[in-house]
PDB file of N, CA and C in Angstrom:
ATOM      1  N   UNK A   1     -10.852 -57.864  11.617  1.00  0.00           N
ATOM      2  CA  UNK A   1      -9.980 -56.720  11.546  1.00  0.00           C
ATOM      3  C   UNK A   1      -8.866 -56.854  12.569  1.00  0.00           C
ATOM      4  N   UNK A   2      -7.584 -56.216  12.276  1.00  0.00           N
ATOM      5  CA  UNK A   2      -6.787 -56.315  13.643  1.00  0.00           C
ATOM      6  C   UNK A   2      -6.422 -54.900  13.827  1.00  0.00           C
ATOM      7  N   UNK A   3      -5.747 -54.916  14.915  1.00  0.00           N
ATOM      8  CA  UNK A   3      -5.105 -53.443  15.356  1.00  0.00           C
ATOM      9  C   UNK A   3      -3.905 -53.347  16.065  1.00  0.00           C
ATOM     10  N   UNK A   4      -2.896 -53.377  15.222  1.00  0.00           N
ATOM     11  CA  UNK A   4      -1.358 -53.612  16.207  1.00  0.00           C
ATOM     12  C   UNK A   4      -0.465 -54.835  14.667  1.00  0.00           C
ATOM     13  N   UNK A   5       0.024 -53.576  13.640  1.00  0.00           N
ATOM     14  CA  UNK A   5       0.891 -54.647  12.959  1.00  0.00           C
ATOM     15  C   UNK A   5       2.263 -55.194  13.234  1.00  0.00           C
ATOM     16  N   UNK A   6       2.653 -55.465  14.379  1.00  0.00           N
ATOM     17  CA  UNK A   6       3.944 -55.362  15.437  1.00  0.00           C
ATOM     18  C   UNK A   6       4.059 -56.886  14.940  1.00  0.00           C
ATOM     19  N   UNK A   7       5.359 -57.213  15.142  1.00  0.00           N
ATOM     20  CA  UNK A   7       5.521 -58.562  15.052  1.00  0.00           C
ATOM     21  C   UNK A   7       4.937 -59.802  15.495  1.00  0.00           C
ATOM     22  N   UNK A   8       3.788 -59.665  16.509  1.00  0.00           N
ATOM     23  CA  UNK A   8       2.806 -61.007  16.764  1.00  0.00           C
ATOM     24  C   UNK A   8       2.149 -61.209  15.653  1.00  0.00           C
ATOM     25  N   UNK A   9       1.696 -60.406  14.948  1.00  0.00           N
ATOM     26  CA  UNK A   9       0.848 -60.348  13.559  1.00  0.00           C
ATOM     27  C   UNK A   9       1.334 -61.246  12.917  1.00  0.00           C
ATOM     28  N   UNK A  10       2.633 -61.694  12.647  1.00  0.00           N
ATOM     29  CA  UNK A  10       2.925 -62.686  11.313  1.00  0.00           C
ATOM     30  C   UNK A  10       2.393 -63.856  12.055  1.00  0.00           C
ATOM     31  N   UNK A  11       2.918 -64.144  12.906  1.00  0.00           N
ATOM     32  CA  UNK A  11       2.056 -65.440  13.265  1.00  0.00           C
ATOM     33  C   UNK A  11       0.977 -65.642  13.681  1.00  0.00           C
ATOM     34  N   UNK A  12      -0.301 -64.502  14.377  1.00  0.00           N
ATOM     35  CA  UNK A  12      -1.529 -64.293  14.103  1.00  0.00           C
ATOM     36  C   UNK A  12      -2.366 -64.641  12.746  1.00  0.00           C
ATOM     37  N   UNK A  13      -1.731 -63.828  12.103  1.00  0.00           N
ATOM     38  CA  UNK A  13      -1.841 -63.516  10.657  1.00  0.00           C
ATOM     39  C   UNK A  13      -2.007 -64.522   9.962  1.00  0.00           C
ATOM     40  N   UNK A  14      -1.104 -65.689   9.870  1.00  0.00           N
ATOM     41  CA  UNK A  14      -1.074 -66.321   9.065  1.00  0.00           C
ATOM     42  C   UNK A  14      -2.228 -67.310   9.727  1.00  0.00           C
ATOM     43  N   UNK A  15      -1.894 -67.584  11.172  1.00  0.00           N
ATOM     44  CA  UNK A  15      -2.846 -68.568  11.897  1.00  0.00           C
ATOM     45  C   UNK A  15      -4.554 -68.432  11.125  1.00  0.00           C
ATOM     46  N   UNK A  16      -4.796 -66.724  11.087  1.00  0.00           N
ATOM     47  CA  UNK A  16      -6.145 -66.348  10.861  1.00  0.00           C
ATOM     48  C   UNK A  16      -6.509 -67.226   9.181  1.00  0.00           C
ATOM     49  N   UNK A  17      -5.287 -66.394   8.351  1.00  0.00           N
ATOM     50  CA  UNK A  17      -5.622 -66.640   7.111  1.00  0.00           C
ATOM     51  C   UNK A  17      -5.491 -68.197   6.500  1.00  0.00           C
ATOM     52  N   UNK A  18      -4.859 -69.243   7.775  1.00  0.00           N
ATOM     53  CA  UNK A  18      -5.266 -70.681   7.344  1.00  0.00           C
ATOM     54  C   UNK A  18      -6.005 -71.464   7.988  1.00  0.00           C
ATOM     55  N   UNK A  19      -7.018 -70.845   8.489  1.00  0.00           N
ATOM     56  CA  UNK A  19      -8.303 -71.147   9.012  1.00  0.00           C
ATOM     57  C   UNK A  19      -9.415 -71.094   8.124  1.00  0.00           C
ATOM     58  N   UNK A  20     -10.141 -72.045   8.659  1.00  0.00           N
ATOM     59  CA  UNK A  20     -11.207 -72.514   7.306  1.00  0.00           C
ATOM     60  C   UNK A  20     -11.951 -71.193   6.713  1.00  0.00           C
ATOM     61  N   UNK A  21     -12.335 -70.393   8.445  1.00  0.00           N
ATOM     62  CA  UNK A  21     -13.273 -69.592   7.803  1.00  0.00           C
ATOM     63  C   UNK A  21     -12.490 -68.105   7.902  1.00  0.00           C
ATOM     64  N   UNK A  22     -11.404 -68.242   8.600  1.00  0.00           N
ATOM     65  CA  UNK A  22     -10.779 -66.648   9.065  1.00  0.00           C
ATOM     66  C   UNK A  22     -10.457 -66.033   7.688  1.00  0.00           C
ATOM     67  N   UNK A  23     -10.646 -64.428   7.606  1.00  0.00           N
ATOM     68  CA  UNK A  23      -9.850 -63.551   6.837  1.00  0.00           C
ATOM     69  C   UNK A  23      -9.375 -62.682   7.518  1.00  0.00           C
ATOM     70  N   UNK A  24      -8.351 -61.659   6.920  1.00  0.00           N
ATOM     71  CA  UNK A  24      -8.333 -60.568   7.403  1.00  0.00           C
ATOM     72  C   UNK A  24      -8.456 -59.436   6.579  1.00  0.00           C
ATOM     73  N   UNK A  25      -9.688 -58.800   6.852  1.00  0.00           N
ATOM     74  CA  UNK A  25     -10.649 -57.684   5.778  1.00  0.00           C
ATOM     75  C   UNK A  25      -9.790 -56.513   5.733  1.00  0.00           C
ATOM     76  N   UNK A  26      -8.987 -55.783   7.255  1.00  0.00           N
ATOM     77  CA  UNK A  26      -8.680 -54.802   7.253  1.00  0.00           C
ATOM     78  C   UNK A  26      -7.477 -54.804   8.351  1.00  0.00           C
ATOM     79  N   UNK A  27      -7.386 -54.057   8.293  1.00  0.00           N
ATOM     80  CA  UNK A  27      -6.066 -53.402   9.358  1.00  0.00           C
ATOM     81  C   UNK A  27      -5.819 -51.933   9.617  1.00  0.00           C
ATOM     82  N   UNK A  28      -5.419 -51.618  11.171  1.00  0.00           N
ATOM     83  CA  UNK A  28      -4.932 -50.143  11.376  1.00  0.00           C
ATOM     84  C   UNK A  28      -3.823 -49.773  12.175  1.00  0.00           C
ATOM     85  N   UNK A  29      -3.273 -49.610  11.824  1.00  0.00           N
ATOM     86  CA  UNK A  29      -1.923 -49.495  12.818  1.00  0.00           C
ATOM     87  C   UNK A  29      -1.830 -47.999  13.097  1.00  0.00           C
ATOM     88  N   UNK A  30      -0.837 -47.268  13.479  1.00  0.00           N
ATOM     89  CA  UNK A  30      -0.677 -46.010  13.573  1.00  0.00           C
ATOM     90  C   UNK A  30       1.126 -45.646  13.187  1.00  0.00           C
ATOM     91  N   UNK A  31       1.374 -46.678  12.917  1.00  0.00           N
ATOM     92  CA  UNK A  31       3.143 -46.714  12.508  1.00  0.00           C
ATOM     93  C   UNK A  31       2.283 -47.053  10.892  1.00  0.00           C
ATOM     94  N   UNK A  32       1.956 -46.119   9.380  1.00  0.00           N
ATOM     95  CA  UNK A  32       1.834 -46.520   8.219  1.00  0.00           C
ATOM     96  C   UNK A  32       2.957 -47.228   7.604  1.00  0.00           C
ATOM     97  N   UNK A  33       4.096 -47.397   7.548  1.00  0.00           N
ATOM     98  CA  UNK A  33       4.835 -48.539   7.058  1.00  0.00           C
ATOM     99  C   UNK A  33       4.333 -50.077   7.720  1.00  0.00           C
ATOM    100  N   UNK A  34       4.211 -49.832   8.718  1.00  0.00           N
ATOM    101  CA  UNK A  34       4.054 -51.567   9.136  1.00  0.00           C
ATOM    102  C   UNK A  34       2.668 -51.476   8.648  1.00  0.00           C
ATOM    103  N   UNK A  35       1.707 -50.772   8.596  1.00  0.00           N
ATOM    104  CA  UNK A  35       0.189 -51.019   8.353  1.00  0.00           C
ATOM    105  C   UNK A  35       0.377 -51.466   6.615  1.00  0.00           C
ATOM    106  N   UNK A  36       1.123 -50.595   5.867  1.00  0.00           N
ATOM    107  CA  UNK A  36       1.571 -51.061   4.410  1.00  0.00           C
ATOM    108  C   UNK A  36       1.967 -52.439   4.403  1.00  0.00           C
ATOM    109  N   UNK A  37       2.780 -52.777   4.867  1.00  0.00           N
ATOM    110  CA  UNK A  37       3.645 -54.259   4.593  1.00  0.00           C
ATOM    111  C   UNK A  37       3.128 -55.220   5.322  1.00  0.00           C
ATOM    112  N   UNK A  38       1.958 -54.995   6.400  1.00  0.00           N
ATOM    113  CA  UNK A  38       1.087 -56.061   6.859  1.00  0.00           C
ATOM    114  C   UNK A  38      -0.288 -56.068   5.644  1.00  0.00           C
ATOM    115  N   UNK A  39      -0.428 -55.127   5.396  1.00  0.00           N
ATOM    116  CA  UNK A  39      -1.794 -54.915   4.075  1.00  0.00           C
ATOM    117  C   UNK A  39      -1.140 -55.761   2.967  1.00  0.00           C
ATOM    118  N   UNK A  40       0.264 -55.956   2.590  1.00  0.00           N
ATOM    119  CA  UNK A  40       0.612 -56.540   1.723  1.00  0.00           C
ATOM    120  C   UNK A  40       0.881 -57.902   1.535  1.00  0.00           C
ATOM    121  N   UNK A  41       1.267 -58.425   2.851  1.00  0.00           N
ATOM    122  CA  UNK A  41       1.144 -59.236   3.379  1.00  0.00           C
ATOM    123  C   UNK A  41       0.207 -59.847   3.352  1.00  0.00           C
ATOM    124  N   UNK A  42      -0.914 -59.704   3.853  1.00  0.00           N
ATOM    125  CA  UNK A  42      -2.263 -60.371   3.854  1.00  0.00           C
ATOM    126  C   UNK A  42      -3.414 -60.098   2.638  1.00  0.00           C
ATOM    127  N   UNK A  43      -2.879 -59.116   2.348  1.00  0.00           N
ATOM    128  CA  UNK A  43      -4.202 -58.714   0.959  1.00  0.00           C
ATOM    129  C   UNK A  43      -5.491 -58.133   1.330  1.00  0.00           C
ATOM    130  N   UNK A  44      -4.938 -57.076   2.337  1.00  0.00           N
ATOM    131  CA  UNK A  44      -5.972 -56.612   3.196  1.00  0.00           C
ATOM    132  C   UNK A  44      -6.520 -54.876   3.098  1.00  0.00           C
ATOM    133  N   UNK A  45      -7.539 -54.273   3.329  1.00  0.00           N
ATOM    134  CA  UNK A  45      -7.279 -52.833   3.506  1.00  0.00           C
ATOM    135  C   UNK A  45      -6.547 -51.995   4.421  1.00  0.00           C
ATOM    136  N   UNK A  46      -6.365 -51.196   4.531  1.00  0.00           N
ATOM    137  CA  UNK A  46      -5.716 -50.288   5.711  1.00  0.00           C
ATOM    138  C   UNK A  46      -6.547 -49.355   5.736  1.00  0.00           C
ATOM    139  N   UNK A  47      -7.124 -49.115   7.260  1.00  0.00           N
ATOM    140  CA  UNK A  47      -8.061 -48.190   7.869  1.00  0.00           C
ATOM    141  C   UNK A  47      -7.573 -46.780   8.435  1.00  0.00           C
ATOM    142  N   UNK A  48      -7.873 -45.545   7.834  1.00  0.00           N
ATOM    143  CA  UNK A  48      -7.040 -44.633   8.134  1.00  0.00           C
ATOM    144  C   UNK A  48      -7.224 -44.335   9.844  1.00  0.00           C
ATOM    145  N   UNK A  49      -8.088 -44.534  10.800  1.00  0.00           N
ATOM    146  CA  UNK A  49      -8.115 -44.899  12.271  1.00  0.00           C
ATOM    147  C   UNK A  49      -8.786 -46.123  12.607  1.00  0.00           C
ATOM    148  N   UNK A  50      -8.562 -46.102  13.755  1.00  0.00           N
ATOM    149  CA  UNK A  50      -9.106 -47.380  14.516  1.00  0.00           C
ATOM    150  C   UNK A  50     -10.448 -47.117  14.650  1.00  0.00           C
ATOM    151  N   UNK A  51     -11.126 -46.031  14.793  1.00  0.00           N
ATOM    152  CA  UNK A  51     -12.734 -46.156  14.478  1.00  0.00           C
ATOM    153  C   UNK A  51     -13.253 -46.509  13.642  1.00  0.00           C
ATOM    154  N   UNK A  52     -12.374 -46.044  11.902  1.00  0.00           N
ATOM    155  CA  UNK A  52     -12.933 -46.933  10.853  1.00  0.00           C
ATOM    156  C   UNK A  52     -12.788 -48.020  10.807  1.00  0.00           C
ATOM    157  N   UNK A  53     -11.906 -48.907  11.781  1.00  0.00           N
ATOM    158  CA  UNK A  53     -11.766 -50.162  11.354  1.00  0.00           C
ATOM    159  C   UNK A  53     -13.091 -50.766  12.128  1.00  0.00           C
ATOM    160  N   UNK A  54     -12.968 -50.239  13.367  1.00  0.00           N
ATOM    161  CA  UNK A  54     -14.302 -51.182  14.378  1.00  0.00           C
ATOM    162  C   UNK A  54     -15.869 -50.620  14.038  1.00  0.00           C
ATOM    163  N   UNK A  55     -15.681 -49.406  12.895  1.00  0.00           N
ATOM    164  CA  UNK A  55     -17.405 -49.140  12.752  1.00  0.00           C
ATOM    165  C   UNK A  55     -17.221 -50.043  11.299  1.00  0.00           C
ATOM    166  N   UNK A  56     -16.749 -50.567  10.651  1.00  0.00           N
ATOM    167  CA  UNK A  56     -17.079 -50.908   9.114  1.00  0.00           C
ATOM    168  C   UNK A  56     -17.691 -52.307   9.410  1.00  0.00           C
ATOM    169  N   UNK A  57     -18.312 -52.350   8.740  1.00  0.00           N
ATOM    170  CA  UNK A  57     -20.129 -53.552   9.173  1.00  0.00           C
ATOM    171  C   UNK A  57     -18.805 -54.526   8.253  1.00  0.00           C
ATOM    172  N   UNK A  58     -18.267 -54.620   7.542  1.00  0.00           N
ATOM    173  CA  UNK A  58     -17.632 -56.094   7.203  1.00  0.00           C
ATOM    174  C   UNK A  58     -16.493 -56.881   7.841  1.00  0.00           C
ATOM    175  N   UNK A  59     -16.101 -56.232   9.103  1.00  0.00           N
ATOM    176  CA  UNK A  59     -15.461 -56.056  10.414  1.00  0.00           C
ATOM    177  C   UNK A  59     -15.860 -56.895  11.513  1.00  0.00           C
ATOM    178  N   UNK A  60     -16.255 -58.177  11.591  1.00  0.00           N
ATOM    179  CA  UNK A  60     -17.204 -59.254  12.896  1.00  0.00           C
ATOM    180  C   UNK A  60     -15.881 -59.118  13.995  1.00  0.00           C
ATOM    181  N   UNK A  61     -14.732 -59.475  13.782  1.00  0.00           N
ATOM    182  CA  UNK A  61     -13.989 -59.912  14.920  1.00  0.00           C
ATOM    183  C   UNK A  61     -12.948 -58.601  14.940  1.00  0.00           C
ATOM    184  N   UNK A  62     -12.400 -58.088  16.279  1.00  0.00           N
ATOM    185  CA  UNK A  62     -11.564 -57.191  16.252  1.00  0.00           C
ATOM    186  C   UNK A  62      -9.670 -57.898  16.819  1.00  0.00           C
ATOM    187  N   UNK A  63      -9.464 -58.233  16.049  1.00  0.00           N
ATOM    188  CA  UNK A  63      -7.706 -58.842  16.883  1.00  0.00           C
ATOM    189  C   UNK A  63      -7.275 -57.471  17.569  1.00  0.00           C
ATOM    190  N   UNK A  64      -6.636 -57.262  18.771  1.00  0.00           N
ATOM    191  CA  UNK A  64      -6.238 -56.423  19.355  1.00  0.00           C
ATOM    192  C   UNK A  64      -4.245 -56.756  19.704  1.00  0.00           C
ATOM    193  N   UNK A  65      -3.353 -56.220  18.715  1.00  0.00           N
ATOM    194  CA  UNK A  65      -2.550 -56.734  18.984  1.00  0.00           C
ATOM    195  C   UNK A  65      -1.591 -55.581  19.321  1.00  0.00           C
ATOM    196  N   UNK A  66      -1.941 -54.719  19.773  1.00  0.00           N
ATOM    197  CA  UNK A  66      -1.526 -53.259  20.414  1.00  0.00           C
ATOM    198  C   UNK A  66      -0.581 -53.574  21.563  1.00  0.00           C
ATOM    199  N   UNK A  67       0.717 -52.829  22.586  1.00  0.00           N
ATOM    200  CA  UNK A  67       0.884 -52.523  23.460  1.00  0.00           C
ATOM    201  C   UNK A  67      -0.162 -52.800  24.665  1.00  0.00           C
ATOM    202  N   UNK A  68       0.345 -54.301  25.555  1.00  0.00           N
ATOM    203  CA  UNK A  68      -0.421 -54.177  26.711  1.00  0.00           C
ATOM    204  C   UNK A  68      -1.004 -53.119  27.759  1.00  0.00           C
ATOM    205  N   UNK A  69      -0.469 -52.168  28.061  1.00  0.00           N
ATOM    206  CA  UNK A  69      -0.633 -51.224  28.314  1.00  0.00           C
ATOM    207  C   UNK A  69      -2.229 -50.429  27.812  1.00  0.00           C
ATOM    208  N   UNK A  70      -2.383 -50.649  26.232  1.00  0.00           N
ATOM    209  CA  UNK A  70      -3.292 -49.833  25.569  1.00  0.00           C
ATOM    210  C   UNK A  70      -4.209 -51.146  25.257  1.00  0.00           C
ATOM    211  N   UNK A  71      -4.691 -52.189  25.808  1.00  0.00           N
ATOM    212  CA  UNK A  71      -5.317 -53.942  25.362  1.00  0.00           C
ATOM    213  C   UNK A  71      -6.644 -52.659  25.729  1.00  0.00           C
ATOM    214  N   UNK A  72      -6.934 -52.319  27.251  1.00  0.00           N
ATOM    215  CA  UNK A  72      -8.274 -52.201  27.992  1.00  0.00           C
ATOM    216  C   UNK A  72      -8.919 -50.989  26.900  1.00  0.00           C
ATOM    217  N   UNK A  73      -8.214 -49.774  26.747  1.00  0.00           N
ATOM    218  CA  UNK A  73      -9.081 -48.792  26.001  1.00  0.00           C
ATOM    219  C   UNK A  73      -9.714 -49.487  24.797  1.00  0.00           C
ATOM    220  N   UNK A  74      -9.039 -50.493  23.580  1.00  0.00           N
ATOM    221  CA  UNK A  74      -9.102 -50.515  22.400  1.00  0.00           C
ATOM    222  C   UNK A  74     -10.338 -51.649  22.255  1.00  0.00           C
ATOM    223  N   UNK A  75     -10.488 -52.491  23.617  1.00  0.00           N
ATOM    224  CA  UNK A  75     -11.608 -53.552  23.614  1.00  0.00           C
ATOM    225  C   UNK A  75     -12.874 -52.715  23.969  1.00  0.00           C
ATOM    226  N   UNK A  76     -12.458 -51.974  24.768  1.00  0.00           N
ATOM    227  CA  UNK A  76     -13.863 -51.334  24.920  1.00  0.00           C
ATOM    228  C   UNK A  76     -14.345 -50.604  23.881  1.00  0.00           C
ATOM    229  N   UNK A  77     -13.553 -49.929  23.142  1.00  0.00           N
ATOM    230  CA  UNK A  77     -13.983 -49.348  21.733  1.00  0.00           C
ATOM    231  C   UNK A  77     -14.716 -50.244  21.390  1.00  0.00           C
ATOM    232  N   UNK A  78     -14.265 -51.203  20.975  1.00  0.00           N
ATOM    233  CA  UNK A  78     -14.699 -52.392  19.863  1.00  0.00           C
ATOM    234  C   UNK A  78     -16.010 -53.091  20.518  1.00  0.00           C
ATOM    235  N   UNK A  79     -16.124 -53.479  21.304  1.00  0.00           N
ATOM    236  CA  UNK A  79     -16.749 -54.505  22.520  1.00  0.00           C
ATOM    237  C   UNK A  79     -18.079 -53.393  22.061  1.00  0.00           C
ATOM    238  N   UNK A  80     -17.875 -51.825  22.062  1.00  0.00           N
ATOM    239  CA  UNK A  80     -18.792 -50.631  22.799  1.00  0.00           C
ATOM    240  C   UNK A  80     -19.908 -50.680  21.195  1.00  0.00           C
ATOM    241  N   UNK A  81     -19.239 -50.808  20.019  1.00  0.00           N
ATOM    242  CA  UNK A  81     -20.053 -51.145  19.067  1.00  0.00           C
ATOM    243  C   UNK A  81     -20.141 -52.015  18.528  1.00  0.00           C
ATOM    244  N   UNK A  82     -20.287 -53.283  19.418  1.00  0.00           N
ATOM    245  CA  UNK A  82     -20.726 -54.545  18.999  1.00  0.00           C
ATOM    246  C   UNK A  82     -19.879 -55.680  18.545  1.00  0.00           C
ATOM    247  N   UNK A  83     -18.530 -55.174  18.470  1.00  0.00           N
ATOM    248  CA  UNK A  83     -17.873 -56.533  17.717  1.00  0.00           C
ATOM    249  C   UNK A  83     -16.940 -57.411  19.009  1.00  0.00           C
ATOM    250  N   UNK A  84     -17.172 -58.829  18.469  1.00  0.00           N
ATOM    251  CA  UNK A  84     -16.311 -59.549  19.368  1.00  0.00           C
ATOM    252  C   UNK A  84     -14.845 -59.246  19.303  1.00  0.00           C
ATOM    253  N   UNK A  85     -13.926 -59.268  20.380  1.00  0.00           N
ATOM    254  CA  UNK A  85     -12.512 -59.049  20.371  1.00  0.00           C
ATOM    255  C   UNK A  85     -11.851 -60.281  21.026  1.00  0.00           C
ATOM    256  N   UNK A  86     -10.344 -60.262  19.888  1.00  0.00           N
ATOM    257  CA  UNK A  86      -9.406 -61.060  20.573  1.00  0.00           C
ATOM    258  C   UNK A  86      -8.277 -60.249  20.903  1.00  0.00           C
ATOM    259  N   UNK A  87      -8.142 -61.183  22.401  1.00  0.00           N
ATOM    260  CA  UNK A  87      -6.992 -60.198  23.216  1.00  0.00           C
ATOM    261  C   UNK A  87      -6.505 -61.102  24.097  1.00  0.00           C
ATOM    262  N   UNK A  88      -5.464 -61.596  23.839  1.00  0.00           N
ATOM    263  CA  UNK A  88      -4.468 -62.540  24.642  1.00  0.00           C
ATOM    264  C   UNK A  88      -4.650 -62.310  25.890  1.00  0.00           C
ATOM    265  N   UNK A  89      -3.888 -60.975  26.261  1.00  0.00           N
ATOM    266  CA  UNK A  89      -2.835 -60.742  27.496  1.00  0.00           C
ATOM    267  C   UNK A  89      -4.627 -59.823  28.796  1.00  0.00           C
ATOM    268  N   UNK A  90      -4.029 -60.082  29.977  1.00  0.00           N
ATOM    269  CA  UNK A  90      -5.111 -59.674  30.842  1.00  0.00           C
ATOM    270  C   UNK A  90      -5.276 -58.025  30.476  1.00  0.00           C
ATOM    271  N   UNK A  91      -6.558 -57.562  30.877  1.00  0.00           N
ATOM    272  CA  UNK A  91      -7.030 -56.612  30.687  1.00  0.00           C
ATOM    273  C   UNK A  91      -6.596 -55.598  31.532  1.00  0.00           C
ATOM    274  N   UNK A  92      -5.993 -55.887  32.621  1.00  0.00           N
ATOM    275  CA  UNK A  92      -6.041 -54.891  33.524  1.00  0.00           C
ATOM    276  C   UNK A  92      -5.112 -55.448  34.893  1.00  0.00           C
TER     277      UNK A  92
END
């Protein structure tokens, strides 16, 4: 799943989806145009919050591609019910 359809995503994105085993199941943004045209983009769902994206059991990895600023709250969400997260930039 990711969270943050901001422009790192296209090249995330594509990195994920030409990887042997990567998909991308879902997505949530909070800007719905970019969450639309990244869903279209990838062939993905759009999660109406970020809780549905990190509680849905078909969800293993969380991409965190949010505002540095907001990296620390959104891993701990994710991290807090079990899923591994990717997150570039330092936590804190």
């Amino acid at each position: 799943g990711v969270v943050g359809c901001g422009d790192s995503l296209k090249k995330h994105g594509y990195g994920i989806m030409k990887s042997e085993n990567g998909t991308i199941y879902a997505l949530f943004d909070i800007d719905n145009q970019k969450a639309l045209q990244a869903a279209t983009q990838f062939d993905c769902e759009i999660k109406e919050s970020y809780e549905d994206l990190i509680n849905d059991t078909h969800v293993d990895v969380v991409n965190v591609r949010v505002p540095h600023n907001l990296h620390v709250d959104f891993v701990k969400k994710a991290v807090g019910v079990g899923k591994a997260c990717l997150c570039e930039k330092p936590l804190g």
